[in-house]
N, C-alpha and C. Protein backbone atom coordinates (compact mmCIF):
# COMPACT_ATOMS: atom_id res chain seq x y z
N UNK A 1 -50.71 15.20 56.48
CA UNK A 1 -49.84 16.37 56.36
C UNK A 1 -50.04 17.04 55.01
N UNK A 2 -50.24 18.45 55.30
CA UNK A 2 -50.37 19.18 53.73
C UNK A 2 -49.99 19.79 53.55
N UNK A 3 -49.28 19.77 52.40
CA UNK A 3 -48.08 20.90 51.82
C UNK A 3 -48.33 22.24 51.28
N UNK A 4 -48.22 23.44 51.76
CA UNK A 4 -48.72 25.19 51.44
C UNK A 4 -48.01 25.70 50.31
N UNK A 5 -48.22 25.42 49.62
CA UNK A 5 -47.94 26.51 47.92
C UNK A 5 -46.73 27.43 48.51
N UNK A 6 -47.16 28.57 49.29
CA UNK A 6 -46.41 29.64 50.09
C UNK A 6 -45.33 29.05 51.06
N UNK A 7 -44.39 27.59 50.84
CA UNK A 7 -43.38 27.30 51.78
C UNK A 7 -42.65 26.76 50.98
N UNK A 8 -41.41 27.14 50.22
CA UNK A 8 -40.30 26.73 49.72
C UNK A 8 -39.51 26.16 50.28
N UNK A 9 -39.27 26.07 51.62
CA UNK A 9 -38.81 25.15 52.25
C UNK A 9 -39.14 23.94 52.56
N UNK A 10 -40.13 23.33 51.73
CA UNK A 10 -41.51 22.42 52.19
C UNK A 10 -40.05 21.36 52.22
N UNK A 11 -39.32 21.23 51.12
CA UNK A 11 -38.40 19.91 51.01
C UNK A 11 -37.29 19.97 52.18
N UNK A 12 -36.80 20.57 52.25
CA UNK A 12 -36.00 20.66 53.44
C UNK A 12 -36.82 20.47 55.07
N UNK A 13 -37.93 20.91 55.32
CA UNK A 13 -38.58 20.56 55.98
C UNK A 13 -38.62 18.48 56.68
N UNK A 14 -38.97 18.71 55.01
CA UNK A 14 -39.39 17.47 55.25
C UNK A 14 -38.46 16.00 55.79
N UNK A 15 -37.53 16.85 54.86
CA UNK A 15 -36.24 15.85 55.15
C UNK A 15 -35.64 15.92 56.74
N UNK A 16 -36.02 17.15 57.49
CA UNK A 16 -35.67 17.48 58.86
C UNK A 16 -36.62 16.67 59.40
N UNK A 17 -37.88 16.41 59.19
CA UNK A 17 -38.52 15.58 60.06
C UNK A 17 -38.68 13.87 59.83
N UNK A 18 -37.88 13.96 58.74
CA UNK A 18 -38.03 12.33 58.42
C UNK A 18 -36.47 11.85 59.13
N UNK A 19 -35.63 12.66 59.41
CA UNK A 19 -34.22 12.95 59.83
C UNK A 19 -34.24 12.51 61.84
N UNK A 20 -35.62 13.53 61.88
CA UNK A 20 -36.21 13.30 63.45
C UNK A 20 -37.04 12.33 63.84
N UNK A 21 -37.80 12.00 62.69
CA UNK A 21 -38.57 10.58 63.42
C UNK A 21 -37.75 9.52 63.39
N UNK A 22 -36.29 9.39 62.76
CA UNK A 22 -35.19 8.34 62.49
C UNK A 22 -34.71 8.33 64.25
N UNK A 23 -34.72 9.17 64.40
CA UNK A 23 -33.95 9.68 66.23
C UNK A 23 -34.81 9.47 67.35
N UNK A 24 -36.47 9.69 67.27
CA UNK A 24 -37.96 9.62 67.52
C UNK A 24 -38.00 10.97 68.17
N UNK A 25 -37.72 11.89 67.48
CA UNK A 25 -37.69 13.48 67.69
C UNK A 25 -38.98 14.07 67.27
N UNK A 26 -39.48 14.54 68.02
CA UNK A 26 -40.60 15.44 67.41
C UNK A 26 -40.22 17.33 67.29
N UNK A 27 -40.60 17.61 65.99
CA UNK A 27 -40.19 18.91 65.80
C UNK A 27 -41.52 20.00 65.77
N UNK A 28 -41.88 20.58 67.07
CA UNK A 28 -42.73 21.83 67.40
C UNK A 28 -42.85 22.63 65.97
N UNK A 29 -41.80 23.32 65.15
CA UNK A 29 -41.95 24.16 64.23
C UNK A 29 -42.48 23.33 63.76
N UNK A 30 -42.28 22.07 62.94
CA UNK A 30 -42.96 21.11 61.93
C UNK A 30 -44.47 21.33 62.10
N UNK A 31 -44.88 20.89 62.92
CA UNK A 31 -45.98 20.95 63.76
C UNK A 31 -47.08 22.58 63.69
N UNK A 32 -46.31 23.06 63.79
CA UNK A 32 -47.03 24.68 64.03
C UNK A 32 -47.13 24.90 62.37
N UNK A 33 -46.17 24.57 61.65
CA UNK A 33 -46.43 24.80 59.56
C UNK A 33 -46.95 23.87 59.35
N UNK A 34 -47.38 23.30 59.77
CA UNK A 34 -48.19 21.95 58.75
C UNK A 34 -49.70 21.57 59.72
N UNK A 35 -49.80 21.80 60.48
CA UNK A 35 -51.09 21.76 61.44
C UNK A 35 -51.97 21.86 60.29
C-alpha cells in the first residue's frame, strides 16, 4: 500500500480500514485510492 503526497486524508483513511479489517470489511473506496 502507498501513500499519495496529494491525500490528506491518508490518516483517517487508514484508521477506517484498519477499523474494517477488525470487522473483516473490505472498503471499495480504500481500494480505488491506494491501488
Amino acid at each position: 500500500m502507498r501513500r499519495s503526497p496529494h491525500t490528506p486524508y491518508t490518516v483517517p483513511a487508514l484508521e477506517a480500514t484498519e477499523h474494517a479489517k477488525q470487522n473483516g470489511v473490505e472498503i471499495p473506496f480504500h481500494h480505488a485510492v491506494y491501488r
